[in-house]
PDB file of N, CA and C in Angstrom:
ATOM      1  N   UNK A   1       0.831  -1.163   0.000  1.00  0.00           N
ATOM      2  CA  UNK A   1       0.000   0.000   0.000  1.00  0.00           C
ATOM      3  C   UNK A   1       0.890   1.245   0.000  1.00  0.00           C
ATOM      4  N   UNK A   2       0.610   2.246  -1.052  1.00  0.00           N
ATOM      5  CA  UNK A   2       1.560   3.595  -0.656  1.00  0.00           C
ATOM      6  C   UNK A   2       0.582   4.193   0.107  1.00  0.00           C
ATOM      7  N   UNK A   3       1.947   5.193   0.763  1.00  0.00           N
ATOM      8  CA  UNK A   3       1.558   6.180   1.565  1.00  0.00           C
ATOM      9  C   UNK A   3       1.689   7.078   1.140  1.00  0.00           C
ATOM     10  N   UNK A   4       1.344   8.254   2.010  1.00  0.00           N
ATOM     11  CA  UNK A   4       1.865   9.648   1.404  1.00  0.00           C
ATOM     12  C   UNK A   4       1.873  10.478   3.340  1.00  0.00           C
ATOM     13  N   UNK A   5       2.950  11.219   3.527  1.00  0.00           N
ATOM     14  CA  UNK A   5       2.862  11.926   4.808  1.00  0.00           C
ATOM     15  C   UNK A   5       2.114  13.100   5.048  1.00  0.00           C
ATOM     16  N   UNK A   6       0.998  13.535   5.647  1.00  0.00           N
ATOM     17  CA  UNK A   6       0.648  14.538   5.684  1.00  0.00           C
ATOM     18  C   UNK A   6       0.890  15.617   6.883  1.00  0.00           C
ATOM     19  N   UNK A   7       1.403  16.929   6.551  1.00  0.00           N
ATOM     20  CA  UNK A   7       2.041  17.558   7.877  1.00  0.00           C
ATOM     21  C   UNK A   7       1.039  17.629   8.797  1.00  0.00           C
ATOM     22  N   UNK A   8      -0.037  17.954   8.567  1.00  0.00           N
ATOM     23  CA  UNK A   8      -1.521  17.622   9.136  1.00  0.00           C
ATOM     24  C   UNK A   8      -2.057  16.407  10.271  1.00  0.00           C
ATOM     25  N   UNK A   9      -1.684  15.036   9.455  1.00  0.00           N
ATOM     26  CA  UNK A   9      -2.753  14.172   9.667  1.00  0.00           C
ATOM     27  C   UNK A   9      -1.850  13.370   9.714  1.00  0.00           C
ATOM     28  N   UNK A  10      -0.230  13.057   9.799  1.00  0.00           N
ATOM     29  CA  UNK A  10       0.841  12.297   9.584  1.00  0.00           C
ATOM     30  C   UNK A  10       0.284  11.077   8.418  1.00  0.00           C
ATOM     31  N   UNK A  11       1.225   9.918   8.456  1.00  0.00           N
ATOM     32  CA  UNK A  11       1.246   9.025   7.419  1.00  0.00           C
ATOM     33  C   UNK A  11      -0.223   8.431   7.087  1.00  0.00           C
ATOM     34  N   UNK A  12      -0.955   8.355   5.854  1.00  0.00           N
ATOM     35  CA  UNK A  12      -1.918   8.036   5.296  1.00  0.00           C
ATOM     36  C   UNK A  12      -1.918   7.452   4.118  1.00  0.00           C
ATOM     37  N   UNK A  13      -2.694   6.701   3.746  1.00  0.00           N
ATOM     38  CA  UNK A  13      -3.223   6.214   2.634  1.00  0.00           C
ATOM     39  C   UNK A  13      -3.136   6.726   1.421  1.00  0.00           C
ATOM     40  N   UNK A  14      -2.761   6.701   0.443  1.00  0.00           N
ATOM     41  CA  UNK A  14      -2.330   7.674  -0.840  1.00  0.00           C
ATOM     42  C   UNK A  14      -3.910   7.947  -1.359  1.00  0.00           C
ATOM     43  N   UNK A  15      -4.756   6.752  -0.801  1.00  0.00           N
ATOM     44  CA  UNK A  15      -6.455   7.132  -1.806  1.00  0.00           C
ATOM     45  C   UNK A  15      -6.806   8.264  -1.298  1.00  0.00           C
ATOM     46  N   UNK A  16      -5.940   8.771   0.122  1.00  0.00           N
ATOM     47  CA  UNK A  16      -7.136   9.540   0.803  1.00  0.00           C
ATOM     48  C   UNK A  16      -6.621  11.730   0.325  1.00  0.00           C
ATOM     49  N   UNK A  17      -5.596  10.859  -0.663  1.00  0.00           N
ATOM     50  CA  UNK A  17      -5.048  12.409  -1.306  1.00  0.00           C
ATOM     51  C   UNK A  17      -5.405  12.984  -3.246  1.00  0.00           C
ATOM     52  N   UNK A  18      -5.793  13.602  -3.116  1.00  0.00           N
ATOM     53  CA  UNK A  18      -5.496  14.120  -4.489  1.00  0.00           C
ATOM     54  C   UNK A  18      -4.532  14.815  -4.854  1.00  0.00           C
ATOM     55  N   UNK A  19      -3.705  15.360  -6.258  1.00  0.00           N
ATOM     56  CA  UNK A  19      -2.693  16.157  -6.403  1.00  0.00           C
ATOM     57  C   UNK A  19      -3.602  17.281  -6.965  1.00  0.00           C
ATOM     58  N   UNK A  20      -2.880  18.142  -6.591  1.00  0.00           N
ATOM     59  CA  UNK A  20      -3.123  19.481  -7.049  1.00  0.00           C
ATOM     60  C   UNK A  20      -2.188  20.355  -8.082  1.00  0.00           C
ATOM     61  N   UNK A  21      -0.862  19.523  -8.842  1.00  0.00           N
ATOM     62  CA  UNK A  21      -0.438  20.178  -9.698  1.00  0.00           C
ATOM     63  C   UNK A  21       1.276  20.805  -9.418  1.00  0.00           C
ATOM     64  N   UNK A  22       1.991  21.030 -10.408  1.00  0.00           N
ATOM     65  CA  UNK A  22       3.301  21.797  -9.706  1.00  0.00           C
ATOM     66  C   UNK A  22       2.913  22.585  -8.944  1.00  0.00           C
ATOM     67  N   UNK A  23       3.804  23.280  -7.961  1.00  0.00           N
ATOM     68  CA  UNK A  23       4.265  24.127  -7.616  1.00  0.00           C
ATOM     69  C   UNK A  23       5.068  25.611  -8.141  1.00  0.00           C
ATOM     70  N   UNK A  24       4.705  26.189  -8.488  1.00  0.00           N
ATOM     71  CA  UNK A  24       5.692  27.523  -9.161  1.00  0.00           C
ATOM     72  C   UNK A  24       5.089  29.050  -8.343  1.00  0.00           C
ATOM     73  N   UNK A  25       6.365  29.525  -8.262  1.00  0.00           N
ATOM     74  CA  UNK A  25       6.493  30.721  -7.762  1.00  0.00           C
ATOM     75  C   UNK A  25       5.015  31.645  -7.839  1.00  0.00           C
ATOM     76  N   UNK A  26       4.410  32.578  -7.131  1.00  0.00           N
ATOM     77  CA  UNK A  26       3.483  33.090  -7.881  1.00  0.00           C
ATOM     78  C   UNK A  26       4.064  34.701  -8.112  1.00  0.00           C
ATOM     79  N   UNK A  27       3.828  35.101  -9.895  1.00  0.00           N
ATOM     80  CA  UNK A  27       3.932  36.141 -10.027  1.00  0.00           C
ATOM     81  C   UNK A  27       3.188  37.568  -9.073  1.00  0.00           C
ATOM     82  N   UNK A  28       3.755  39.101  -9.042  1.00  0.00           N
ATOM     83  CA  UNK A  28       3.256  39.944  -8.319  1.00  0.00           C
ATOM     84  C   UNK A  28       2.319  40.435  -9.748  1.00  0.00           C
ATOM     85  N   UNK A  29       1.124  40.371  -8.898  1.00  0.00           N
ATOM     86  CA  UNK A  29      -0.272  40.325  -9.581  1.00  0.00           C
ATOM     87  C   UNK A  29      -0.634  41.952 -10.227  1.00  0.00           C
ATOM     88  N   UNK A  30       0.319  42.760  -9.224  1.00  0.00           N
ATOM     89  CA  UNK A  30       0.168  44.375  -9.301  1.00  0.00           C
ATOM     90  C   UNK A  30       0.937  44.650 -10.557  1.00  0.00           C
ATOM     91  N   UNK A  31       1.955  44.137 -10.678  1.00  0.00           N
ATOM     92  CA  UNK A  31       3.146  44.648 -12.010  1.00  0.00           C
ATOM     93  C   UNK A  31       3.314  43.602 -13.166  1.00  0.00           C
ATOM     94  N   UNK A  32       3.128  42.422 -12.763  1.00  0.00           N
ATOM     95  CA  UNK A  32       2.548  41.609 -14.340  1.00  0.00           C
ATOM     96  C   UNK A  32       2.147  42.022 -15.429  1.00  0.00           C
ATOM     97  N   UNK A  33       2.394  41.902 -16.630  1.00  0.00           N
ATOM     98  CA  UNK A  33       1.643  42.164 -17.387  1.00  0.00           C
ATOM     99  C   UNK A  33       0.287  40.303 -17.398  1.00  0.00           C
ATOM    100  N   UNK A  34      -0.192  40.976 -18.303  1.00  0.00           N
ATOM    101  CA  UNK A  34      -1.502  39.696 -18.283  1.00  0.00           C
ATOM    102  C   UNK A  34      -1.307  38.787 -18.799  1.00  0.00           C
ATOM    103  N   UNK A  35       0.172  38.587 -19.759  1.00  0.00           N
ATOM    104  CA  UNK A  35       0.281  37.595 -20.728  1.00  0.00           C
ATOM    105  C   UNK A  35       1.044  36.431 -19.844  1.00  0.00           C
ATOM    106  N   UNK A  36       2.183  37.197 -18.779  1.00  0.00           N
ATOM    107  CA  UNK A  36       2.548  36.999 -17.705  1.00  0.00           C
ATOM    108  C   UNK A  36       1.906  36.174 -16.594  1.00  0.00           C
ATOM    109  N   UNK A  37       0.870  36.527 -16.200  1.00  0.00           N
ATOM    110  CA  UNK A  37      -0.171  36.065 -15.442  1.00  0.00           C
ATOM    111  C   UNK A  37      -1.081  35.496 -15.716  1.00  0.00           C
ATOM    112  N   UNK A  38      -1.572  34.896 -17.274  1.00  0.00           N
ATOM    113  CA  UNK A  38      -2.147  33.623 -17.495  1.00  0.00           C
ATOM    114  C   UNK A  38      -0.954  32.650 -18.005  1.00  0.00           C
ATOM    115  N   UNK A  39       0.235  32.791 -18.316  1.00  0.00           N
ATOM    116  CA  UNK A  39       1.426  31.772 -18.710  1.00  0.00           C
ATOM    117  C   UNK A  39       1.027  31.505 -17.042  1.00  0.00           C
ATOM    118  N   UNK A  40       1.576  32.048 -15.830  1.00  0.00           N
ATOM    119  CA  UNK A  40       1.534  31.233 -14.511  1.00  0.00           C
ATOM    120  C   UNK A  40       0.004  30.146 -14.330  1.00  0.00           C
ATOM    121  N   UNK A  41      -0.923  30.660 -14.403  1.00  0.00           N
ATOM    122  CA  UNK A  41      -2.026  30.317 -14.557  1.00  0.00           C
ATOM    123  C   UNK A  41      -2.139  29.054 -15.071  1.00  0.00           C
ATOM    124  N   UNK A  42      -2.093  29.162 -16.684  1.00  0.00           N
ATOM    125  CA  UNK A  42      -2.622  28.323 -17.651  1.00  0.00           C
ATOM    126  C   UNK A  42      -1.010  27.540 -17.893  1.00  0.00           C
ATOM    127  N   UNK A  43      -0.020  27.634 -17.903  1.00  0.00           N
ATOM    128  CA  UNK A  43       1.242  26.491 -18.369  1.00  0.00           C
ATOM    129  C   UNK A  43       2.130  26.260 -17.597  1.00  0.00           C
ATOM    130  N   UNK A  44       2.720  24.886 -17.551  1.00  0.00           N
ATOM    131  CA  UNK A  44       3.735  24.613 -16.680  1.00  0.00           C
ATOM    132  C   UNK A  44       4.389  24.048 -17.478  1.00  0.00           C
ATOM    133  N   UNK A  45       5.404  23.795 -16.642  1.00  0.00           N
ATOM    134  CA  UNK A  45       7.438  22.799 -17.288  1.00  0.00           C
ATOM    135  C   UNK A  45       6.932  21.565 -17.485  1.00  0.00           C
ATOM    136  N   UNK A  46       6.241  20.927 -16.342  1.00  0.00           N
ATOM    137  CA  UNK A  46       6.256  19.658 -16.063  1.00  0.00           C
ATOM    138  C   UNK A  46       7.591  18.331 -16.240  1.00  0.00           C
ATOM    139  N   UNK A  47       8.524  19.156 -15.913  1.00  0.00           N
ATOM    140  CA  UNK A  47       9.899  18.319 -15.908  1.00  0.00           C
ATOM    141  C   UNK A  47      10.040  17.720 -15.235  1.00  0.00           C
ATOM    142  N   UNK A  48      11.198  16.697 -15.290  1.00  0.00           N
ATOM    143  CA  UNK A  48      11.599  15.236 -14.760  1.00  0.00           C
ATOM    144  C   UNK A  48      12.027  15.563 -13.633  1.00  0.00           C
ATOM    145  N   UNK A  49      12.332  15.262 -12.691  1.00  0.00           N
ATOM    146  CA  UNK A  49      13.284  15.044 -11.864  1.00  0.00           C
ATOM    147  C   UNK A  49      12.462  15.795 -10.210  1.00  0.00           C
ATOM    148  N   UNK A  50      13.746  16.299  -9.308  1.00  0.00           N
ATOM    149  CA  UNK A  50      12.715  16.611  -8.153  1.00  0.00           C
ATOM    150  C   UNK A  50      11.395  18.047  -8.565  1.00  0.00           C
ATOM    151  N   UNK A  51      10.548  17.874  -8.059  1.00  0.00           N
ATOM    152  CA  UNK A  51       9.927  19.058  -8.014  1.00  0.00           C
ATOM    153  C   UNK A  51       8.825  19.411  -6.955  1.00  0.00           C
ATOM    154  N   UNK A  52       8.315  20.198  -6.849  1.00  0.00           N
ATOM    155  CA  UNK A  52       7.380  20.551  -5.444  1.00  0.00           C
ATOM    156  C   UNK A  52       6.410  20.619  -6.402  1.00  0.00           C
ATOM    157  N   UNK A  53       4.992  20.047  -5.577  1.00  0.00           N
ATOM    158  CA  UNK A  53       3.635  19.805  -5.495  1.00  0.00           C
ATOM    159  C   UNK A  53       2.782  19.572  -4.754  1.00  0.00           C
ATOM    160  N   UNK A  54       1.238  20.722  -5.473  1.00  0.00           N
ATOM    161  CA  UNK A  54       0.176  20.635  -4.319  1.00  0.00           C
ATOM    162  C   UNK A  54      -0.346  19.217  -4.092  1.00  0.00           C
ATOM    163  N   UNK A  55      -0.599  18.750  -2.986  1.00  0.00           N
ATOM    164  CA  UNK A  55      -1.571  17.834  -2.637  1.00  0.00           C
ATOM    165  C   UNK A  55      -2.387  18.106  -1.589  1.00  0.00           C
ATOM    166  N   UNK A  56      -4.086  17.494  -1.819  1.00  0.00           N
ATOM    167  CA  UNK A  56      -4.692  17.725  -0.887  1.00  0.00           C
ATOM    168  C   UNK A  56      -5.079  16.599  -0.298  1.00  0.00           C
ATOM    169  N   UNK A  57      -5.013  16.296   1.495  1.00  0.00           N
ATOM    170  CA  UNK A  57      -6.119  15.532   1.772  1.00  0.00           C
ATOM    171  C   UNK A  57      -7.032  15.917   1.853  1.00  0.00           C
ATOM    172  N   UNK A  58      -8.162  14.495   1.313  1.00  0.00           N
ATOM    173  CA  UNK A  58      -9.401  15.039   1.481  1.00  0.00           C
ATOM    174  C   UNK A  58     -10.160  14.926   2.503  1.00  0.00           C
ATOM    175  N   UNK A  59     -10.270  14.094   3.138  1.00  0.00           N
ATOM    176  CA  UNK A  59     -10.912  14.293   4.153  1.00  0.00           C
ATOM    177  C   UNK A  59     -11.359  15.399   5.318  1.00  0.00           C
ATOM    178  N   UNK A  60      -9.812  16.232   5.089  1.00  0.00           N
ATOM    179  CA  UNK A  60      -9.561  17.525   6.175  1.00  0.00           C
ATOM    180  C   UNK A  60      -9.109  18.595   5.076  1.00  0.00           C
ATOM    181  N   UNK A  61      -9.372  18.278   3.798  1.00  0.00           N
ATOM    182  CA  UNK A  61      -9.367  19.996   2.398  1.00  0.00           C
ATOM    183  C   UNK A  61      -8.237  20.505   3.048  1.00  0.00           C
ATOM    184  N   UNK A  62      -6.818  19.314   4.090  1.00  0.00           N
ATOM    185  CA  UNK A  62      -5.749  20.431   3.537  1.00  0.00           C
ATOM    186  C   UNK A  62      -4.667  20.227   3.257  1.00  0.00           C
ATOM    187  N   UNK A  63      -4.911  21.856   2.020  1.00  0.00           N
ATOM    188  CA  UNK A  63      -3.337  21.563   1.268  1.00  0.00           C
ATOM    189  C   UNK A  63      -2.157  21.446   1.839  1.00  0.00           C
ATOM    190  N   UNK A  64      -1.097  20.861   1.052  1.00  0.00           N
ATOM    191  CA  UNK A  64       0.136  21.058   1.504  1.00  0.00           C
ATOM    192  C   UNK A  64       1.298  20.937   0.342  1.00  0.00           C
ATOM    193  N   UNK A  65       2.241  20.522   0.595  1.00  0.00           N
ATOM    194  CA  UNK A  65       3.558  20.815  -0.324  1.00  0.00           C
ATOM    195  C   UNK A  65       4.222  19.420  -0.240  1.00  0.00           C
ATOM    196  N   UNK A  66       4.784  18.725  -1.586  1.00  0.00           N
ATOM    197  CA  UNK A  66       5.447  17.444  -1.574  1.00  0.00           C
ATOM    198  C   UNK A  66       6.749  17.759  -2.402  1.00  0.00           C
ATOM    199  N   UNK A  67       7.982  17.398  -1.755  1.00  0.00           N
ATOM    200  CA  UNK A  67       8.756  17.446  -3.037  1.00  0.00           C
ATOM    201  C   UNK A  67       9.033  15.847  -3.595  1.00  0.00           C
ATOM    202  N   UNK A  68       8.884  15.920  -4.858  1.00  0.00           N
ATOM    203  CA  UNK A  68       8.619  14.558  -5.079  1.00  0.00           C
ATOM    204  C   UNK A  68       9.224  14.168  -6.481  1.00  0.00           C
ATOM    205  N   UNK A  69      10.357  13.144  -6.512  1.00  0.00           N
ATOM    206  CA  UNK A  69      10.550  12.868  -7.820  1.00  0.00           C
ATOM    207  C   UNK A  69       9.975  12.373  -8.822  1.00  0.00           C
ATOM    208  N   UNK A  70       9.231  13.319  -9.821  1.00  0.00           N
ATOM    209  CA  UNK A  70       8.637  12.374 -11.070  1.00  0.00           C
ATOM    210  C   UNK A  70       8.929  11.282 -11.836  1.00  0.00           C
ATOM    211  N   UNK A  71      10.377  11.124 -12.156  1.00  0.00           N
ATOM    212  CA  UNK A  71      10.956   9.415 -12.307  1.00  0.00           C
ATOM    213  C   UNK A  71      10.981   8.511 -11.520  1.00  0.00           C
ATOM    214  N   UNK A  72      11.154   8.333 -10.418  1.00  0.00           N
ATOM    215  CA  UNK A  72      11.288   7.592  -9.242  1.00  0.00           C
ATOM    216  C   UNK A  72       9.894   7.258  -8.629  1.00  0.00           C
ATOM    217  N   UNK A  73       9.487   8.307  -8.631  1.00  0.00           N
ATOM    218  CA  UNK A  73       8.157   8.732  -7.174  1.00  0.00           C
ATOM    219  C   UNK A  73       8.604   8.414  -6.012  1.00  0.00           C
ATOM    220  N   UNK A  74      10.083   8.749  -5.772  1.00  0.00           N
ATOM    221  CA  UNK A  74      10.439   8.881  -4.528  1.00  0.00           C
ATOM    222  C   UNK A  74       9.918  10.497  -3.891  1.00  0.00           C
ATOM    223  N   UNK A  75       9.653  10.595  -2.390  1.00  0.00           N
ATOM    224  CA  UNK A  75       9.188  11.751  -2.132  1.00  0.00           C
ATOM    225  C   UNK A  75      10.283  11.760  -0.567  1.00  0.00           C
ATOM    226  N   UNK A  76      10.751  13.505  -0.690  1.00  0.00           N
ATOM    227  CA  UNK A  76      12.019  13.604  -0.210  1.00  0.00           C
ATOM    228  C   UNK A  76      11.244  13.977   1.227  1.00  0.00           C
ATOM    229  N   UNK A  77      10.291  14.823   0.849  1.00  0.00           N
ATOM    230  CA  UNK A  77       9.523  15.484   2.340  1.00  0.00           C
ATOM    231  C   UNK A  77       8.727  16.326   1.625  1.00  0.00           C
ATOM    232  N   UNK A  78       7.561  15.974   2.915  1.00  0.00           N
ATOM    233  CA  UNK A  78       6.079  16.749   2.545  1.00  0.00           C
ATOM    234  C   UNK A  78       6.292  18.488   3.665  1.00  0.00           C
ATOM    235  N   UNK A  79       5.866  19.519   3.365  1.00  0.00           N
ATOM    236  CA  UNK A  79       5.848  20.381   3.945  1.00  0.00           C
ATOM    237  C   UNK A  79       4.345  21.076   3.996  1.00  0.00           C
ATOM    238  N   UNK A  80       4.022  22.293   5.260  1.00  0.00           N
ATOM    239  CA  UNK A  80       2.794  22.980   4.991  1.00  0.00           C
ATOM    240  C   UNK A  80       3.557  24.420   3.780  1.00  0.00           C
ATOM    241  N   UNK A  81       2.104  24.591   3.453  1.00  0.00           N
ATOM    242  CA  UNK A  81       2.458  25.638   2.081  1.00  0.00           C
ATOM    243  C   UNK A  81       2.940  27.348   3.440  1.00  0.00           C
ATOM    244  N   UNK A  82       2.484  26.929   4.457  1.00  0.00           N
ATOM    245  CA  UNK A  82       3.025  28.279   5.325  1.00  0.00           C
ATOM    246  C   UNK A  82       4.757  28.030   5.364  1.00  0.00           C
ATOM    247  N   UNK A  83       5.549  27.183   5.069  1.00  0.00           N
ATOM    248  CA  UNK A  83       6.797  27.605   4.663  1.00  0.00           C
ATOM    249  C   UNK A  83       7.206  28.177   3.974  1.00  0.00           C
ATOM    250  N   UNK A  84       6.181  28.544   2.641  1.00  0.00           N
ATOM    251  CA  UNK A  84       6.557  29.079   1.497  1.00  0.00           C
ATOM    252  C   UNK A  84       5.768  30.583   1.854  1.00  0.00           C
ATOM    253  N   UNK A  85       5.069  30.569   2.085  1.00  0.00           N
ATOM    254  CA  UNK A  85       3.939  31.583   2.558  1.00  0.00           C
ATOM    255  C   UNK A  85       3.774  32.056   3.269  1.00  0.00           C
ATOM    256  N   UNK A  86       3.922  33.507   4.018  1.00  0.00           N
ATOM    257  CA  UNK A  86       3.628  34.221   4.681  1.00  0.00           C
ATOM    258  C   UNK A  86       2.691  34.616   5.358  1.00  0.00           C
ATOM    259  N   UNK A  87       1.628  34.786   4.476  1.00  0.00           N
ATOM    260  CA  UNK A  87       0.464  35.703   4.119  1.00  0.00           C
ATOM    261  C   UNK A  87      -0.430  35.655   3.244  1.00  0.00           C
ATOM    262  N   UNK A  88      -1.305  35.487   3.384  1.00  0.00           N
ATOM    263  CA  UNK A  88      -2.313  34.883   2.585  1.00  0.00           C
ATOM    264  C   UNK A  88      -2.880  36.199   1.802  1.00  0.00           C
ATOM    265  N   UNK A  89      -2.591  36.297   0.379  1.00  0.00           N
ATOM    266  CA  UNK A  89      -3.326  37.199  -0.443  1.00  0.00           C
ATOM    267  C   UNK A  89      -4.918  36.944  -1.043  1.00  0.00           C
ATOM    268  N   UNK A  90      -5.685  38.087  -0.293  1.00  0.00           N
ATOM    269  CA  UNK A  90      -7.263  37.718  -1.168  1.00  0.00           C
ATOM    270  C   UNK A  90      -6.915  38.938  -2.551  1.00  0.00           C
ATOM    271  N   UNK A  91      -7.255  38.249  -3.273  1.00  0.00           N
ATOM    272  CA  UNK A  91      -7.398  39.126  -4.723  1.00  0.00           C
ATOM    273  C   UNK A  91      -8.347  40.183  -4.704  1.00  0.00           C
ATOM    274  N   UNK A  92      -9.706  39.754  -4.020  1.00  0.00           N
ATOM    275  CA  UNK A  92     -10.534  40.185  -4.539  1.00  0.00           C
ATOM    276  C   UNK A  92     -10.711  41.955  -3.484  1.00  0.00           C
ATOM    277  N   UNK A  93      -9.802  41.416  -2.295  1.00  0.00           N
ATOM    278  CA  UNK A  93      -9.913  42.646  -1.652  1.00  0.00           C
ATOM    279  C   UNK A  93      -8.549  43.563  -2.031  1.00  0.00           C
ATOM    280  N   UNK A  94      -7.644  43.288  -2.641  1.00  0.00           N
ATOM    281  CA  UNK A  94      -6.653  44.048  -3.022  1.00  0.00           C
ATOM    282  C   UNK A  94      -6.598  44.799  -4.337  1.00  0.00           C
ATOM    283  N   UNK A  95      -7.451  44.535  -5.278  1.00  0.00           N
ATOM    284  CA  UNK A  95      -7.863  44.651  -6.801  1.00  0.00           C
ATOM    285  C   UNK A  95      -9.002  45.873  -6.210  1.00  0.00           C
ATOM    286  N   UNK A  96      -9.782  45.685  -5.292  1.00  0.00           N
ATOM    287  CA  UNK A  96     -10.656  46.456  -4.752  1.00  0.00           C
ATOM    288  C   UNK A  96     -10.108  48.200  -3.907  1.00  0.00           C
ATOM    289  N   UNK A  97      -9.131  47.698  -3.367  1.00  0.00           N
ATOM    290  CA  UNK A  97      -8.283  48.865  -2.462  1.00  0.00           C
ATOM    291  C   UNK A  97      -7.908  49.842  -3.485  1.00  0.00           C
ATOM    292  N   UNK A  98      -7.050  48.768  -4.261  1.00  0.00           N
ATOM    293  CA  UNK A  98      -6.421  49.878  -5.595  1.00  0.00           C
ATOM    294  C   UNK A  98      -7.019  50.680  -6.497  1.00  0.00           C
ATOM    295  N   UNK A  99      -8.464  50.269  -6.746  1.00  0.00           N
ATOM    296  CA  UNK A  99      -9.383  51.079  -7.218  1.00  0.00           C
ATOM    297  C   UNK A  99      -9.593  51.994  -6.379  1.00  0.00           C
ATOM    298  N   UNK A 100     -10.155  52.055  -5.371  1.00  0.00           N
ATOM    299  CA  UNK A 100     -10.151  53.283  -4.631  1.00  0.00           C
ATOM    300  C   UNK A 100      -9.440  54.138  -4.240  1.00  0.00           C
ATOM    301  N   UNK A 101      -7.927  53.708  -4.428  1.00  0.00           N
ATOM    302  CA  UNK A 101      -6.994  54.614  -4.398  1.00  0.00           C
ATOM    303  C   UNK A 101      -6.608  55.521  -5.551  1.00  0.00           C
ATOM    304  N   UNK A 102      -6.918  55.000  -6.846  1.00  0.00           N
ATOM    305  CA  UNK A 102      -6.692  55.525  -7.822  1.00  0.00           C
ATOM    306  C   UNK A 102      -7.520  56.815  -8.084  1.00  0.00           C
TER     307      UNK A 102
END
């Protein structure tokens, strides 16, 4: 049976996860241009070797971070996405501010 570690919920069942996709940097949403910010969006590398990826459990909807080799499917260590993350950006209230400032 594989597993998969969750920083959450420790070692589990791989059925009880879905992937959520690479991992890549996220562009600054303010100075992007748009062509910029649907390439992040809409395309990835999808290259060989190690790379970081979302996975979710489902049971408890939470995400986290795997680095995980795509040839192998060896996985080096699972992390929460608050290592990478600070601060949680809402779009919808920052797109909103800037209008009113303008």
């Amino acid at each position: 049976m594989k597993q998969l570690r969750c920083p959450l919920n420790g070692l589990r069942n791989i059925s009880e996860f879905i992937y959520g996709g690479e991992y890549h940097d996220v562009p600054d949403y303010r100075s992007c241009s748009s062509r910029d910010w649907s390439e992040h969006v809409f395309f990835a590398e999808t290259k060989a070797g190690w790379v970081i990826e979302w996975w979710c459990h489902l049971p408890t909807s939470y995400w986290f971070l795997v680095e995980r080799n795509t040839v192998s499917d060896e996985i080096r260590r699972s992390f929460p996405s608050s290592d990478l993350y600070q601060e949680r950006v809402d779009f919808s209230r920052a797109l909103a501010r800037e209008k009113q400032s303008e």
